[in-house]
PDB file of N, CA and C in Angstrom:
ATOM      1  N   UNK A   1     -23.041  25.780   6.681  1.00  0.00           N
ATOM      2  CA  UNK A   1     -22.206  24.586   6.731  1.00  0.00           C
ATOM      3  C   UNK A   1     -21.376  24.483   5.456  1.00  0.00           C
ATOM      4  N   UNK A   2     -20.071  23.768   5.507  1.00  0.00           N
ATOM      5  CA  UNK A   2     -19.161  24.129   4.420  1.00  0.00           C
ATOM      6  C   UNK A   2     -18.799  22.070   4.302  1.00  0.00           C
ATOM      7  N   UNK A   3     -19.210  22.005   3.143  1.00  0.00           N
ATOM      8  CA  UNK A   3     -18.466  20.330   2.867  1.00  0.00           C
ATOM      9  C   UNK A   3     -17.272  20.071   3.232  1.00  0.00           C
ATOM     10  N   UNK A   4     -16.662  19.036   3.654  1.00  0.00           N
ATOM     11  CA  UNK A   4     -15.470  18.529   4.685  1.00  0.00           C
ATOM     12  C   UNK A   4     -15.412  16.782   4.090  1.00  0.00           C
ATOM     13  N   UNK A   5     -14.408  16.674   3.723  1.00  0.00           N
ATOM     14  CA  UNK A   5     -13.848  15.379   3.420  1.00  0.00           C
ATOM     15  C   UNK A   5     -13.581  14.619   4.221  1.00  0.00           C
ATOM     16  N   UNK A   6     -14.096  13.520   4.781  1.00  0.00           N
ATOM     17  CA  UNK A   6     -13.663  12.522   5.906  1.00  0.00           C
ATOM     18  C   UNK A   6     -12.704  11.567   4.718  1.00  0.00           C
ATOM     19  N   UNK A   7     -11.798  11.347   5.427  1.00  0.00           N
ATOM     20  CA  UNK A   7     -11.055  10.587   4.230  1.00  0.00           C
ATOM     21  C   UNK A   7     -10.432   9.613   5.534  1.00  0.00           C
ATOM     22  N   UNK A   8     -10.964   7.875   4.866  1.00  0.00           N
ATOM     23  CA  UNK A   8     -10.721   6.943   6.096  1.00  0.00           C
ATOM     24  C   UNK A   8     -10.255   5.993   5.415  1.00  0.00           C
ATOM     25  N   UNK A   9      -9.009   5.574   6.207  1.00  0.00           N
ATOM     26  CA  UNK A   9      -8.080   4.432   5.605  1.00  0.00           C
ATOM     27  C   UNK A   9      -8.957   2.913   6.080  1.00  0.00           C
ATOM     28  N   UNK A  10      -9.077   1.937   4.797  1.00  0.00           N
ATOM     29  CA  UNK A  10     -10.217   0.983   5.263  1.00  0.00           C
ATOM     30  C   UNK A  10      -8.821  -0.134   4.980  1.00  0.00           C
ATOM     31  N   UNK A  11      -8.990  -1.549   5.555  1.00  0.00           N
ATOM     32  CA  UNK A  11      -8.078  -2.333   4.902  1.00  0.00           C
ATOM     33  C   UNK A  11      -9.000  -3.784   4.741  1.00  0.00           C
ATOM     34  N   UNK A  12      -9.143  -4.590   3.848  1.00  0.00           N
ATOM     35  CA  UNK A  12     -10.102  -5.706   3.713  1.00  0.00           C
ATOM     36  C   UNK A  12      -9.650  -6.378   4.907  1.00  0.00           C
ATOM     37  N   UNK A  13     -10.759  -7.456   5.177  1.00  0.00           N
ATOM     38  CA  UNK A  13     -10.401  -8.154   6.826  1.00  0.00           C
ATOM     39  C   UNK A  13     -10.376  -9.374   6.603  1.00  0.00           C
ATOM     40  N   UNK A  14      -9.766  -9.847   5.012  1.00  0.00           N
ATOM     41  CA  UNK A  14      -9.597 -11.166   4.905  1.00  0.00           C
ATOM     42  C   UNK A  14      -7.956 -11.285   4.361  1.00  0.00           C
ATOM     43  N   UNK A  15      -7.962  -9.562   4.232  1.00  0.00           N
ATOM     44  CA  UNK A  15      -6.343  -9.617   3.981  1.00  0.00           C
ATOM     45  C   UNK A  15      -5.605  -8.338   4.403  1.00  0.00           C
ATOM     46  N   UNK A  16      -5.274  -8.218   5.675  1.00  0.00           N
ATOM     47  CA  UNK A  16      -5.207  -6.728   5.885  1.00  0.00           C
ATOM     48  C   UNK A  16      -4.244  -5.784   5.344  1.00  0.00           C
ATOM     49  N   UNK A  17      -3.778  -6.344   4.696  1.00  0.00           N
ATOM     50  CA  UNK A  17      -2.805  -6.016   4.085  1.00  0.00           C
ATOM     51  C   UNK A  17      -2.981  -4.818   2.511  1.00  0.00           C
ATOM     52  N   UNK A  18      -3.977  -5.093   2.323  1.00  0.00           N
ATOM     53  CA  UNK A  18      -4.905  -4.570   1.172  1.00  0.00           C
ATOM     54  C   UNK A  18      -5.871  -3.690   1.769  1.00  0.00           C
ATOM     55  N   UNK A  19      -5.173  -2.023   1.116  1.00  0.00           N
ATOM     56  CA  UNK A  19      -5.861  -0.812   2.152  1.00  0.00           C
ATOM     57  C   UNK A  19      -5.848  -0.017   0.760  1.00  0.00           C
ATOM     58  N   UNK A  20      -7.328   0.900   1.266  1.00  0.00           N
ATOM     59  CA  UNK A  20      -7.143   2.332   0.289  1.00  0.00           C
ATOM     60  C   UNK A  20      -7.957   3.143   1.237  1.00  0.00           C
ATOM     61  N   UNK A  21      -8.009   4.274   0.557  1.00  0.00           N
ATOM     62  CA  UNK A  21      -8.500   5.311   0.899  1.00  0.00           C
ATOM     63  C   UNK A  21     -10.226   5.133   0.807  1.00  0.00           C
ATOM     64  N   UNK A  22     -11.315   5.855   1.393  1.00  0.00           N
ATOM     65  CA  UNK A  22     -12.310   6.150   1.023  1.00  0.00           C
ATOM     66  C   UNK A  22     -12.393   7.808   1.026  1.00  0.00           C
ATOM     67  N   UNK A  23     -13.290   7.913   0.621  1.00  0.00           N
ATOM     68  CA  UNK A  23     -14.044   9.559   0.830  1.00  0.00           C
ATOM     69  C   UNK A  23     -15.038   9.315   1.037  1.00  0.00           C
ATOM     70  N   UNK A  24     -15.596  10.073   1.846  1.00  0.00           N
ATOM     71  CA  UNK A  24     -16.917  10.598   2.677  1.00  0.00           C
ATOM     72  C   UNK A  24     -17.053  12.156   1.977  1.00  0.00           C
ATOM     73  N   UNK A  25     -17.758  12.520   2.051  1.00  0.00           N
ATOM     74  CA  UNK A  25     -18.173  14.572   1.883  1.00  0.00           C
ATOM     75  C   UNK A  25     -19.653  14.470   2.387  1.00  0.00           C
ATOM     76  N   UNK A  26     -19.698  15.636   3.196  1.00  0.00           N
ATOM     77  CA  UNK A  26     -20.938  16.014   3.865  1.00  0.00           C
ATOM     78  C   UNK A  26     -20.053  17.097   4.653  1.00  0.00           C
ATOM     79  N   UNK A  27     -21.461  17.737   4.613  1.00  0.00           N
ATOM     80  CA  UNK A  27     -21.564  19.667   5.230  1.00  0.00           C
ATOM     81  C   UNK A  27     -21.416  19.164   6.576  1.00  0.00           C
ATOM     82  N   UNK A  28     -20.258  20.095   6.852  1.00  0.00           N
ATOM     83  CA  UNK A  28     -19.585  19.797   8.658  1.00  0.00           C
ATOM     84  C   UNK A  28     -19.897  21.597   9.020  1.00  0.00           C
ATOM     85  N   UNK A  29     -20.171  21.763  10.424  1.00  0.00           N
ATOM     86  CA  UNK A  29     -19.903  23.493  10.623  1.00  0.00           C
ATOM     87  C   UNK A  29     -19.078  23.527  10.903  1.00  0.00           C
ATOM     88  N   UNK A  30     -18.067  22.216  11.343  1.00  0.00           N
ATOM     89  CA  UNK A  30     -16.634  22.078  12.801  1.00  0.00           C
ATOM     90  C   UNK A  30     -15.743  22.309  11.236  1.00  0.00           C
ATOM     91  N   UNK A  31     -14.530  22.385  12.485  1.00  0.00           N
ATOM     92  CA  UNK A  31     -12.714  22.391  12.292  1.00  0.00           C
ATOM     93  C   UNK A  31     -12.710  21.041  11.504  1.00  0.00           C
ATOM     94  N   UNK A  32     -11.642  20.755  10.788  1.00  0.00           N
ATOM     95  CA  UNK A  32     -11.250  19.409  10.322  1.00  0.00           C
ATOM     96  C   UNK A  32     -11.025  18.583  11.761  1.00  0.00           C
ATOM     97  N   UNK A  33     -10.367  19.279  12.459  1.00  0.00           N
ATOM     98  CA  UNK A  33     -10.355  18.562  14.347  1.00  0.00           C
ATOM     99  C   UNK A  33     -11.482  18.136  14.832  1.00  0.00           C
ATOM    100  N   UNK A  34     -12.515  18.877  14.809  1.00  0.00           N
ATOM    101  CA  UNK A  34     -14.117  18.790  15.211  1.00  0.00           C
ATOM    102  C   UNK A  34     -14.073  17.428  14.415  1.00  0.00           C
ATOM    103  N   UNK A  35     -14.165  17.135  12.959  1.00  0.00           N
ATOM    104  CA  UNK A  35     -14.971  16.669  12.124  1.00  0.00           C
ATOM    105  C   UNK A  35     -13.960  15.067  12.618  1.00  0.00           C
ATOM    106  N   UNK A  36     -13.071  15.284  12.846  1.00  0.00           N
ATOM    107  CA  UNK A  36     -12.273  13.896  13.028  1.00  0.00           C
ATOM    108  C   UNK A  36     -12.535  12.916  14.233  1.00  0.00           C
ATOM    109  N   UNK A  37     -12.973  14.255  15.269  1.00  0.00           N
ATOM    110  CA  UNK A  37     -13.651  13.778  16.864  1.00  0.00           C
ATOM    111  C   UNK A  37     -15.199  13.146  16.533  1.00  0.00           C
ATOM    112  N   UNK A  38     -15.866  14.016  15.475  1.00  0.00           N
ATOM    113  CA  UNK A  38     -17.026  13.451  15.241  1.00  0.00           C
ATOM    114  C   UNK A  38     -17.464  12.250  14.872  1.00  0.00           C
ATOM    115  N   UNK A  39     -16.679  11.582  13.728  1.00  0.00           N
ATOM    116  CA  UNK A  39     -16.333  10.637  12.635  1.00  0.00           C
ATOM    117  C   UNK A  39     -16.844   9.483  13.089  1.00  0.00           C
ATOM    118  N   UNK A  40     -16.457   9.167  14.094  1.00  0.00           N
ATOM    119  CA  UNK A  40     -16.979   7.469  13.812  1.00  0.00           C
ATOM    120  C   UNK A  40     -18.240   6.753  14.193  1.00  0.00           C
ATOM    121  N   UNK A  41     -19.937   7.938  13.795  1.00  0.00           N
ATOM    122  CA  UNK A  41     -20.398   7.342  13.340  1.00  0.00           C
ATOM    123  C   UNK A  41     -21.158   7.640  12.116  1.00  0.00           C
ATOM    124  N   UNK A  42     -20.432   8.022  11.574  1.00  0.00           N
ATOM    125  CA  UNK A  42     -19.578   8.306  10.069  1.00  0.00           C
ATOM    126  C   UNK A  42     -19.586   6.945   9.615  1.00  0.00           C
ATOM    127  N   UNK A  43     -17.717   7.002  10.144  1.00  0.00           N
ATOM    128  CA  UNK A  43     -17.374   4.997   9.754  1.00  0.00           C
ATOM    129  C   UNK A  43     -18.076   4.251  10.157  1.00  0.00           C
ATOM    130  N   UNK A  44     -18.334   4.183  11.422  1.00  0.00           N
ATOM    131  CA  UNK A  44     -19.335   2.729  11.567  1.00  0.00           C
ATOM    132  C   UNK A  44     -20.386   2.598  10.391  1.00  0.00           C
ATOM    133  N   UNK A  45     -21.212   3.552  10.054  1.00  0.00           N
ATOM    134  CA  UNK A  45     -22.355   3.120   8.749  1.00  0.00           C
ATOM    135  C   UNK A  45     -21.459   2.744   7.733  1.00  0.00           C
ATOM    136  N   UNK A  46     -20.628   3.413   7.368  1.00  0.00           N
ATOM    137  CA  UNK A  46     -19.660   3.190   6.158  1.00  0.00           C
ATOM    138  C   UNK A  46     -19.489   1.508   6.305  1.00  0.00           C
ATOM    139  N   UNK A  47     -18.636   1.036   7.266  1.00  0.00           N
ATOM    140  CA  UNK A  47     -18.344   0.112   7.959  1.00  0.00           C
ATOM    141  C   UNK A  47     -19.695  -1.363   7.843  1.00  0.00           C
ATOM    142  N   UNK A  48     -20.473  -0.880   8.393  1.00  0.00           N
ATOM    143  CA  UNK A  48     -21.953  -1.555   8.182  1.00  0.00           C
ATOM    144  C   UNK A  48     -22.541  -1.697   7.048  1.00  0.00           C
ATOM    145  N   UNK A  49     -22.025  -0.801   5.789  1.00  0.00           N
ATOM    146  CA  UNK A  49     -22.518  -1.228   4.996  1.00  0.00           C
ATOM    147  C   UNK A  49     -21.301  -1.662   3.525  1.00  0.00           C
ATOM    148  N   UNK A  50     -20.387  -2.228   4.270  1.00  0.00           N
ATOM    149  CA  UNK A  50     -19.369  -2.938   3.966  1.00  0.00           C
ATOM    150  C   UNK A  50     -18.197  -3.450   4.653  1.00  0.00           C
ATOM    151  N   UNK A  51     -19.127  -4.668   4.530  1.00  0.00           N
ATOM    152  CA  UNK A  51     -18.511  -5.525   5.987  1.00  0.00           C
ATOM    153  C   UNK A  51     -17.037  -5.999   5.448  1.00  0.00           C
ATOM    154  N   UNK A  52     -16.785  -6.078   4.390  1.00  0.00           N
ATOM    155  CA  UNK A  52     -15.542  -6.969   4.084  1.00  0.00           C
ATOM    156  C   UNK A  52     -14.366  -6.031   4.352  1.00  0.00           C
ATOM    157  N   UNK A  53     -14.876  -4.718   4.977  1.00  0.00           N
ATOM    158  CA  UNK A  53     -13.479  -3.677   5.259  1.00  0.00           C
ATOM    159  C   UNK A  53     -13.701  -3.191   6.708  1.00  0.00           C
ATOM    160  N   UNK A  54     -12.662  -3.129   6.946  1.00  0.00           N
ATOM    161  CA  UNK A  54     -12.308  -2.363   8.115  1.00  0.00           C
ATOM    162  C   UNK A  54     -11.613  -1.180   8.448  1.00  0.00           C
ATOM    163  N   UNK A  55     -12.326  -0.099   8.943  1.00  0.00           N
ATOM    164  CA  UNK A  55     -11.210   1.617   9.345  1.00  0.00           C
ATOM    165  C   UNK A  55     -10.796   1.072   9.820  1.00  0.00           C
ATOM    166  N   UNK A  56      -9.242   1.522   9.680  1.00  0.00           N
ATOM    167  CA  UNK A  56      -7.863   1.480  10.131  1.00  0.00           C
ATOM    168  C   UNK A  56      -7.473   3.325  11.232  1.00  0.00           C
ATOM    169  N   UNK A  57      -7.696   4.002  10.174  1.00  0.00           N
ATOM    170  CA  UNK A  57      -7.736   5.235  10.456  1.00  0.00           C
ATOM    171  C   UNK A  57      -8.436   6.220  10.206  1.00  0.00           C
ATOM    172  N   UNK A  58      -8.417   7.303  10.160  1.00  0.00           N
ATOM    173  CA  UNK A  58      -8.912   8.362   9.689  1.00  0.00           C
ATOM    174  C   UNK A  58      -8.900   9.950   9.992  1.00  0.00           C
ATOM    175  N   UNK A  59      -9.053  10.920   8.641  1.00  0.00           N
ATOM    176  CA  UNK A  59      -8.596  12.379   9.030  1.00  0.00           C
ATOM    177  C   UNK A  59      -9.762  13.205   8.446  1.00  0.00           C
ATOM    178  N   UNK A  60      -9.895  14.547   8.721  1.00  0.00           N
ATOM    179  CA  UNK A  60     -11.025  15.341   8.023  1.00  0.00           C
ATOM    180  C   UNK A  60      -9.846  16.560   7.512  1.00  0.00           C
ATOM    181  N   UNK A  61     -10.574  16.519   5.829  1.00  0.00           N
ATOM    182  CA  UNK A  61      -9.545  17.877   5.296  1.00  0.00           C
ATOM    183  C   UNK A  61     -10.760  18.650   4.603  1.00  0.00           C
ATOM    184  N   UNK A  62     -10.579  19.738   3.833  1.00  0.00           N
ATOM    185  CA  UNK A  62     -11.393  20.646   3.295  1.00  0.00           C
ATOM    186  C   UNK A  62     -11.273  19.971   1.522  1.00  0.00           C
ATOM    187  N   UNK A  63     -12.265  19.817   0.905  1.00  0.00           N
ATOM    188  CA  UNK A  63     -12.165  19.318  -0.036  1.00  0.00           C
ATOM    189  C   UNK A  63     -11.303  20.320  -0.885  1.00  0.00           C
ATOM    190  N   UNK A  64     -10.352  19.566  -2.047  1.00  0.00           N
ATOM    191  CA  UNK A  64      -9.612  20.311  -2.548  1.00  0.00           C
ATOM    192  C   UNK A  64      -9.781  20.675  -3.753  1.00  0.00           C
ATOM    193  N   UNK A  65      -9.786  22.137  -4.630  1.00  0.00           N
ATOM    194  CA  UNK A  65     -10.816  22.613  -5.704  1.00  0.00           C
ATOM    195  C   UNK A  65     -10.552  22.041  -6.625  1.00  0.00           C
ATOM    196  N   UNK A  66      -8.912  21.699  -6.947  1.00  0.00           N
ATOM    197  CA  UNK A  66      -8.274  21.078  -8.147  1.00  0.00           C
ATOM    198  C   UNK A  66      -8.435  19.770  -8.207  1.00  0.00           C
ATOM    199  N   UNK A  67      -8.825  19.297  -7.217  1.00  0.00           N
ATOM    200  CA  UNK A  67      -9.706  17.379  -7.173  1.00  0.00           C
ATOM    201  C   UNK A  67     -10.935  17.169  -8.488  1.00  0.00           C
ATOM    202  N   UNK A  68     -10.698  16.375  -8.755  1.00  0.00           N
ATOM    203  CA  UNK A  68     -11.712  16.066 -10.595  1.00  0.00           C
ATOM    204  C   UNK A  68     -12.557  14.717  -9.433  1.00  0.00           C
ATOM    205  N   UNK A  69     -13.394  14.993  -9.938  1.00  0.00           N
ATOM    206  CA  UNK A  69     -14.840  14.424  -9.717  1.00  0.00           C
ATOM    207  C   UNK A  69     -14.727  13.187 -10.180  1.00  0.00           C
TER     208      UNK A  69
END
């Protein structure tokens, strides 16, 4: 299994207007396609364990090497 970035657009639900990014990473065996079909119950825990946001969207990419921790 190779780590895979779920990267999900959240926006607060008292102002939706106010959005960022999250990251997820966890070992996927799938395609970034696979991992995007897989995802939402992914987000839902994400989701559940922060209620004041809401996925909007979301994509799976391969984490990128030059990304700083």
């Amino acid at each position: 299994m190779n780590p895979i970035d779920l990267v999900v657009t959240v926006c607060a639900v008292l102002s939706p207007a106010t959005c960022e990014e999250q990251h997820i990473v966890f070992n996927y065996a799938g395609s970034p396609t696979q991992c995007a079909m897989a995802a939402p119950p992914y987000i839902a825990q994400w989701v559940g364990e922060h209620p004041k946001w809401q996925a909007v969207r979301w994509r799976c990419e391969y984490p990128h090497s030059s990304d700083k921790a």
